[in-house]
N, C-alpha and C. Protein backbone atom coordinates (compact mmCIF):
# COMPACT_ATOMS: atom_id res chain seq x y z
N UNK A 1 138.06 66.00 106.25
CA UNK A 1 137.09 67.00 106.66
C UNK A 1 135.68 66.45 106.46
N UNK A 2 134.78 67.43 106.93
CA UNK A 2 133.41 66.79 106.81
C UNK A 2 132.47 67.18 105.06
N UNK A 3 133.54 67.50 104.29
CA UNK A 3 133.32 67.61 103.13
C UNK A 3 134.23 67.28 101.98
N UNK A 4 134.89 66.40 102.31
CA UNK A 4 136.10 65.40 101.39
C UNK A 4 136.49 64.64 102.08
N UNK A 5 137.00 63.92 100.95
CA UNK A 5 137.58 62.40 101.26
C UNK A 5 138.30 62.18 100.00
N UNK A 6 139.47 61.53 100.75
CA UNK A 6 140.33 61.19 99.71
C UNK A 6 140.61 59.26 99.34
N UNK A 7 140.61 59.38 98.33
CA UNK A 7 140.57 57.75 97.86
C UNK A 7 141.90 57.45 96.97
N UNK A 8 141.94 56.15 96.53
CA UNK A 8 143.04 55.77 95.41
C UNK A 8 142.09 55.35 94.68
N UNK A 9 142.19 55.68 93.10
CA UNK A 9 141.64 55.05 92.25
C UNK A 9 142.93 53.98 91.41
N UNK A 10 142.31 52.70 90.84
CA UNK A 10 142.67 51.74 90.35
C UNK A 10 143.28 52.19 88.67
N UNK A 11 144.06 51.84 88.04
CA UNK A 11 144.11 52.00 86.44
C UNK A 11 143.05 51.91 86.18
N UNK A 12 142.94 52.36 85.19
CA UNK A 12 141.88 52.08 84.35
C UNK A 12 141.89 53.16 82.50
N UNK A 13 140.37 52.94 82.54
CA UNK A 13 140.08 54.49 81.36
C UNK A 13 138.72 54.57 81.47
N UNK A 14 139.18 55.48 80.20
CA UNK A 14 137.13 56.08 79.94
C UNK A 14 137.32 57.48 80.78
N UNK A 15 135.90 58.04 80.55
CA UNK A 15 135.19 58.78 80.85
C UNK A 15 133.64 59.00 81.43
N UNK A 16 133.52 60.14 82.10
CA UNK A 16 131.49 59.85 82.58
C UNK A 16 131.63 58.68 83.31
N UNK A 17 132.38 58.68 84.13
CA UNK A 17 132.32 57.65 85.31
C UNK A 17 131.73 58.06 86.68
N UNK A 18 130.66 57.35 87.25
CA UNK A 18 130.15 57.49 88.36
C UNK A 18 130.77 57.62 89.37
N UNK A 19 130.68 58.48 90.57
CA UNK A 19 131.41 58.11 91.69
C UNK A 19 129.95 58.06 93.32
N UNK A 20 130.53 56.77 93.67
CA UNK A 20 129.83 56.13 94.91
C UNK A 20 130.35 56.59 95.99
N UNK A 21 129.84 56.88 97.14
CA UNK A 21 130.36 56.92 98.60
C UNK A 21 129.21 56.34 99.72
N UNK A 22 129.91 55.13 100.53
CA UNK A 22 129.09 55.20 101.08
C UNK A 22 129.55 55.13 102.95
N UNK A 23 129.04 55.74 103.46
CA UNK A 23 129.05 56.35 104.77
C UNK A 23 128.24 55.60 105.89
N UNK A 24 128.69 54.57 106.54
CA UNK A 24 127.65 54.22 107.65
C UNK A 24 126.42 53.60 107.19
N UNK A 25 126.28 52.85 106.09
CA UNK A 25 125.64 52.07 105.78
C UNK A 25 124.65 53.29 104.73
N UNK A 26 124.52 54.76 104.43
CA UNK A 26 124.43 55.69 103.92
C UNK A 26 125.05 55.56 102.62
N UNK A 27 124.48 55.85 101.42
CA UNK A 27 125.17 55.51 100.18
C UNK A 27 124.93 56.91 99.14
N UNK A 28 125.62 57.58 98.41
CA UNK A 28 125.46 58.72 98.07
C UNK A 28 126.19 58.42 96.34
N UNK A 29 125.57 58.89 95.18
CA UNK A 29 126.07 58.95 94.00
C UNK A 29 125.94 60.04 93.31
N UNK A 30 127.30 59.79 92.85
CA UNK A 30 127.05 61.57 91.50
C UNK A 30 127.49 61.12 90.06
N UNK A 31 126.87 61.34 88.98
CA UNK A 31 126.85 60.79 87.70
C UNK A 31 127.80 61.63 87.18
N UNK A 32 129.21 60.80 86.03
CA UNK A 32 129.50 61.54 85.30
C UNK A 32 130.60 62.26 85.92
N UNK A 33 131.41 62.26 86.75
CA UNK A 33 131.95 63.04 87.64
C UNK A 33 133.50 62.81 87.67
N UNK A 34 133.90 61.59 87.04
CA UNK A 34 134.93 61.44 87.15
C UNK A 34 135.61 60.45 85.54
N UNK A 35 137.03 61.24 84.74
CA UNK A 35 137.46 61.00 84.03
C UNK A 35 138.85 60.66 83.93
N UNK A 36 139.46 59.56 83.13
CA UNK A 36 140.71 59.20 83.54
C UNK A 36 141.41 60.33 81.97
N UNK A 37 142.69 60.56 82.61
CA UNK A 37 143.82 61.18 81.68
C UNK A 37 143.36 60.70 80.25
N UNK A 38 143.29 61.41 79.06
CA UNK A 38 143.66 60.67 77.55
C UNK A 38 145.04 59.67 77.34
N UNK A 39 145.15 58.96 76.66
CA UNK A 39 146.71 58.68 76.75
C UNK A 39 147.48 59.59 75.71
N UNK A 40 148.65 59.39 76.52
CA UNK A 40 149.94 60.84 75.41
C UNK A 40 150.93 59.62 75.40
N UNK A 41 150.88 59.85 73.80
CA UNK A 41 152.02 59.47 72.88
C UNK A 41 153.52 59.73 73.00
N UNK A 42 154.31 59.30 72.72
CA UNK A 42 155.83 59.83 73.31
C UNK A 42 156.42 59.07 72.16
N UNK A 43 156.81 57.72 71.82
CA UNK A 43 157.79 57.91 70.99
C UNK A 43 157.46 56.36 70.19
N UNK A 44 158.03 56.07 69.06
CA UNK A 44 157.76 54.58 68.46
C UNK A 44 158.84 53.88 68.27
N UNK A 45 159.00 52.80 68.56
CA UNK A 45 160.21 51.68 68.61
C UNK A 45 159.90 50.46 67.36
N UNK A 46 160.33 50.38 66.24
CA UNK A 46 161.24 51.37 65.62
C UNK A 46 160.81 52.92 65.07
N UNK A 47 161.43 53.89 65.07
CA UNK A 47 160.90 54.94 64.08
C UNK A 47 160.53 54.76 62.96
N UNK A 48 161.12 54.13 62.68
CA UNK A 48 160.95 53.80 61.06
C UNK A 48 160.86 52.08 60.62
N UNK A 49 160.17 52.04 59.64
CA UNK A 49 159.84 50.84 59.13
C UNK A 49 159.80 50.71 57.55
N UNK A 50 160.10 49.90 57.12
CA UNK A 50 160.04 49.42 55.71
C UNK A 50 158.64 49.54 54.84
N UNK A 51 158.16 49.35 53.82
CA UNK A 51 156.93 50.03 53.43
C UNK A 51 155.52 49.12 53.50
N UNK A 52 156.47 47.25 53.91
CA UNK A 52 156.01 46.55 53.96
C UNK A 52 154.67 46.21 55.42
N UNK A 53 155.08 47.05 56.34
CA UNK A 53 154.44 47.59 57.77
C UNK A 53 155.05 46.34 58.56
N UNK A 54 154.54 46.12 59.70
CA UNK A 54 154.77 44.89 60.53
C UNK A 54 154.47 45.78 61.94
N UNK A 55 155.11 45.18 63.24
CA UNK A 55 155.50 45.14 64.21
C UNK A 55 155.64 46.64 64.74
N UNK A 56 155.24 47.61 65.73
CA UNK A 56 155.80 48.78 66.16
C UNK A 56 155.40 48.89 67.59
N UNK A 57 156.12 49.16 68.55
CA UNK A 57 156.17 49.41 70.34
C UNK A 57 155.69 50.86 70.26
N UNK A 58 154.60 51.44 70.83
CA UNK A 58 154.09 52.74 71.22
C UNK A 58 154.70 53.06 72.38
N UNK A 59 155.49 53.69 73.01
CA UNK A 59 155.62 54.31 74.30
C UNK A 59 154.56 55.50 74.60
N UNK A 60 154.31 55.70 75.69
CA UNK A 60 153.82 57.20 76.34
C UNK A 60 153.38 56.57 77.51
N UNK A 61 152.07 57.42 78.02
CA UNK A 61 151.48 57.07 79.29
C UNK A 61 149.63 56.81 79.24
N UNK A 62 149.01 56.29 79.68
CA UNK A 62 147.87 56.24 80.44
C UNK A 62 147.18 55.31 78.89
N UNK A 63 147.55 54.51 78.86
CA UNK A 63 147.04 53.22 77.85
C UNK A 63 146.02 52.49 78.84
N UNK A 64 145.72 52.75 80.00
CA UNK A 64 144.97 52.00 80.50
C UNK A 64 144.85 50.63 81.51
N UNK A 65 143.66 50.02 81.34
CA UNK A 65 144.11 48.68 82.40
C UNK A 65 144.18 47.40 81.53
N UNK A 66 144.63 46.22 82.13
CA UNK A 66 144.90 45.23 81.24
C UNK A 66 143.45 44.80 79.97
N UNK A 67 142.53 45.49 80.82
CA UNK A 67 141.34 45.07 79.42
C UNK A 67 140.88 46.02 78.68
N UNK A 68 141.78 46.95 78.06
CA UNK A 68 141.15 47.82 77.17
C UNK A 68 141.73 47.64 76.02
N UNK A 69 140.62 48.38 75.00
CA UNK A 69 140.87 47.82 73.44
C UNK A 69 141.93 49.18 72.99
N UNK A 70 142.27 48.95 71.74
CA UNK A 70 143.03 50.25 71.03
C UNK A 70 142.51 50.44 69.93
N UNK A 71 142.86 51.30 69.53
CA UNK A 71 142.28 51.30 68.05
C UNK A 71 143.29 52.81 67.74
N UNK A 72 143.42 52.97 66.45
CA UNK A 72 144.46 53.85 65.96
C UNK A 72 145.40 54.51 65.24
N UNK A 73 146.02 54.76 64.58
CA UNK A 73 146.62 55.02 63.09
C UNK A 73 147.91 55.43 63.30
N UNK A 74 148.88 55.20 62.51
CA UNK A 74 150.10 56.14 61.74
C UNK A 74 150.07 56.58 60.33
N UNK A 75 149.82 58.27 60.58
CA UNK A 75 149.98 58.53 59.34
C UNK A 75 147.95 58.23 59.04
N UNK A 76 147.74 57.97 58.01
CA UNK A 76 146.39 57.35 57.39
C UNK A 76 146.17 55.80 57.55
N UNK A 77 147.28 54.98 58.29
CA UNK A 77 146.71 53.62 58.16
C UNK A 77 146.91 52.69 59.42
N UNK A 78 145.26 52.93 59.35
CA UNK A 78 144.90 52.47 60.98
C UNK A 78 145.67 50.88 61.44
N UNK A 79 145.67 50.70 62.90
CA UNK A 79 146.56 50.05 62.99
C UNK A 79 145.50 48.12 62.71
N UNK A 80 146.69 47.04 62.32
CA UNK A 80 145.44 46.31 62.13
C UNK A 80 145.13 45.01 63.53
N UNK A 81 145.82 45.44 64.32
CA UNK A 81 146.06 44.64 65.95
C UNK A 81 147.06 45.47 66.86
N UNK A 82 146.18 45.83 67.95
CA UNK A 82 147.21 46.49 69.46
C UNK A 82 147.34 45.23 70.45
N UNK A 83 148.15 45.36 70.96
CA UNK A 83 148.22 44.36 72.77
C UNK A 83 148.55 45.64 73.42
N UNK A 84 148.31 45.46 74.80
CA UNK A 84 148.95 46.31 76.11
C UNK A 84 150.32 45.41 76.43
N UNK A 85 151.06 46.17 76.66
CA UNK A 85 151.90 45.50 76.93
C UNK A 85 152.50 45.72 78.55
N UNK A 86 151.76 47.47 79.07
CA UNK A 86 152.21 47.68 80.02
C UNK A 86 151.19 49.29 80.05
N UNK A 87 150.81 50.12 81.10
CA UNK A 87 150.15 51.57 81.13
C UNK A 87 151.00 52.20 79.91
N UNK A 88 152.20 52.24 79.92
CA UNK A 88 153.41 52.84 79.26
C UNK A 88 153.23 52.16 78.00
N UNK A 89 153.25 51.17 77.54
CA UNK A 89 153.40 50.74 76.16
C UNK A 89 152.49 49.89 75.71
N UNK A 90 152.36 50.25 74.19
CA UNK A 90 151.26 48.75 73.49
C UNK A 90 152.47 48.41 72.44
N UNK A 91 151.84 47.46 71.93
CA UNK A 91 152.74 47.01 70.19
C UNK A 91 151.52 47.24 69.44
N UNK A 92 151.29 47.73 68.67
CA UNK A 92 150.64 47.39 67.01
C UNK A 92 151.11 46.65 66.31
N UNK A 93 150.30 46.35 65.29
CA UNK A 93 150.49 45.63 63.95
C UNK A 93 150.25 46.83 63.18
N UNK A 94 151.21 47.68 61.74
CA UNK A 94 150.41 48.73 61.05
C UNK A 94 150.40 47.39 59.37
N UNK A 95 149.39 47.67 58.80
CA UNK A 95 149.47 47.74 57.45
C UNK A 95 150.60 48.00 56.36
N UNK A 96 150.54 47.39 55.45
CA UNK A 96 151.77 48.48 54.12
C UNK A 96 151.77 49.28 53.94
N UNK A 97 152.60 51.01 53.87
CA UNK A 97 151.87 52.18 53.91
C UNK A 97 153.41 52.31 53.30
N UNK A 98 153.40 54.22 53.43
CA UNK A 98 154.41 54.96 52.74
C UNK A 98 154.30 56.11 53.14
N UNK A 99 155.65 56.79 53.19
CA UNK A 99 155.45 58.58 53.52
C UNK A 99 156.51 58.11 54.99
N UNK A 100 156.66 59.75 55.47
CA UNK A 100 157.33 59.89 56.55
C UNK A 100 156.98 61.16 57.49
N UNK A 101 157.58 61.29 58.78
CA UNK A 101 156.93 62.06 59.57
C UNK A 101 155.20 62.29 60.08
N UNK A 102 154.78 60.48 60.17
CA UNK A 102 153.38 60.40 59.82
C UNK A 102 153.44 60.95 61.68
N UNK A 103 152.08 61.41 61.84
CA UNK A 103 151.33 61.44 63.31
C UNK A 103 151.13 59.97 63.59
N UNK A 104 151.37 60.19 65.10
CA UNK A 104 150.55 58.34 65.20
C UNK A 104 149.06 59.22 66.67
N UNK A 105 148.39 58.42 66.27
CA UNK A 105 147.22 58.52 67.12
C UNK A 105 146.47 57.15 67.59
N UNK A 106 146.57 57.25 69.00
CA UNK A 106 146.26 55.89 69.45
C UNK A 106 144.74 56.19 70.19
N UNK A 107 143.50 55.33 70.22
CA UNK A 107 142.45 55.64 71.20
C UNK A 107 142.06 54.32 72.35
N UNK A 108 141.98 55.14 73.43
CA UNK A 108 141.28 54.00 74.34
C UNK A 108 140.39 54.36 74.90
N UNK A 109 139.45 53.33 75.11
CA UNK A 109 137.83 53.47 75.37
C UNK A 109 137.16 55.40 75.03
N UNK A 110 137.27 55.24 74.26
CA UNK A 110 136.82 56.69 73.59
C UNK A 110 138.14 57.68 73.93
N UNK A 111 139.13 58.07 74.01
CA UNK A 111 139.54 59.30 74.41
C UNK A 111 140.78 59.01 73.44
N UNK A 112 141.49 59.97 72.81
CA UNK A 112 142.32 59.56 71.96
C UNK A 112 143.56 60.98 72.55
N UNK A 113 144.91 60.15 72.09
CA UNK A 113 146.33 60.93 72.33
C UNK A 113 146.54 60.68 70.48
N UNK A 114 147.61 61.66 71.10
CA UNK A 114 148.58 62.27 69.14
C UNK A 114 149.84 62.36 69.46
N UNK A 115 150.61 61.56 68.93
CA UNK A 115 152.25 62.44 68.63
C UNK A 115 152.29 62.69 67.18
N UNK A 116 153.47 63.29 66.84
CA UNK A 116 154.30 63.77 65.92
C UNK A 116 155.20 62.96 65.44
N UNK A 117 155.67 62.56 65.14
CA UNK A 117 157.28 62.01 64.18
C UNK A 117 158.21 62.83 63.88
C-alpha cells in the first residue's frame, strides 16, 4: 500500500534501532523504532553440575547474531565465558558455586531473559 511496506529483517539484537527507507532516490528515517525479541531461556544441558562449576549448554531462543556478547548468571554466579553456538544455544563457563533450583539469566546487548530450574 501507499503506507507500508514490508521487509525481512536479518538476526540480530538490541534495541532503539533506527529504521531507513528509501524510495526513488528519496530517503526517510525514524529513530528508535525498532526492537529485537529479549532472549527466553528454556532449559540447561547439564541440569546439574558438581560444585566445582565448568561447562553448561543454554537452550532457548533469540541469543542473537554471530557477534554478540553475553553476559549472565546461575543462581548468584555470573557466568565467567559465553560462545554462541547457534540463535538457540550458547555454552557458558559458570564458576564454583552451590545451592539448587538456581534462576539462570542470560543478557544480550542490553536486554536480558530468565528461566527457572
Amino acid at each position: 500500500s501507499h503506507t507500508a511496506i514490508r521487509v525481512f529483517v536479518n538476526e540480530g539484537e538490541g534495541l532503539n534501532h533506527d529504521v531507513s527507507v528509501t524510495v526513488a532516490s528519496q530517503a526517510g528515517t525514524g529513530s528508535n523504532l525498532f526492537k529485537y525479541d529479549n532472549p527466553v531461556v528454556s532449559a540447561m544441558t547439564p541440569s546439574t553440575k558438581d560444585t566445582s562449576g565448568g561447562s553448561i549448554t543454554i537452550t532457548g531462543n533469540n541469543f542473537g547474531a554471530s557477534t554478540a556478547s553475553y553476559t549472565g548468571k546461575i543462581g548468584s554466579t555470573s557466568f565467567s565465558s559465553a560462545t554462541r553456538l547457534s540463535h538457540t544455544a550458547i555454552r557458558v563457563f559458570v564458576n564454583e558455586g552451590e545451592g539448587l533450583n538456581h534462576d539462570v539469566s542470560v543478557t544480550v546487548a542490553s536486554q536480558a531473559g530468565t528461566g527457572s530450574n
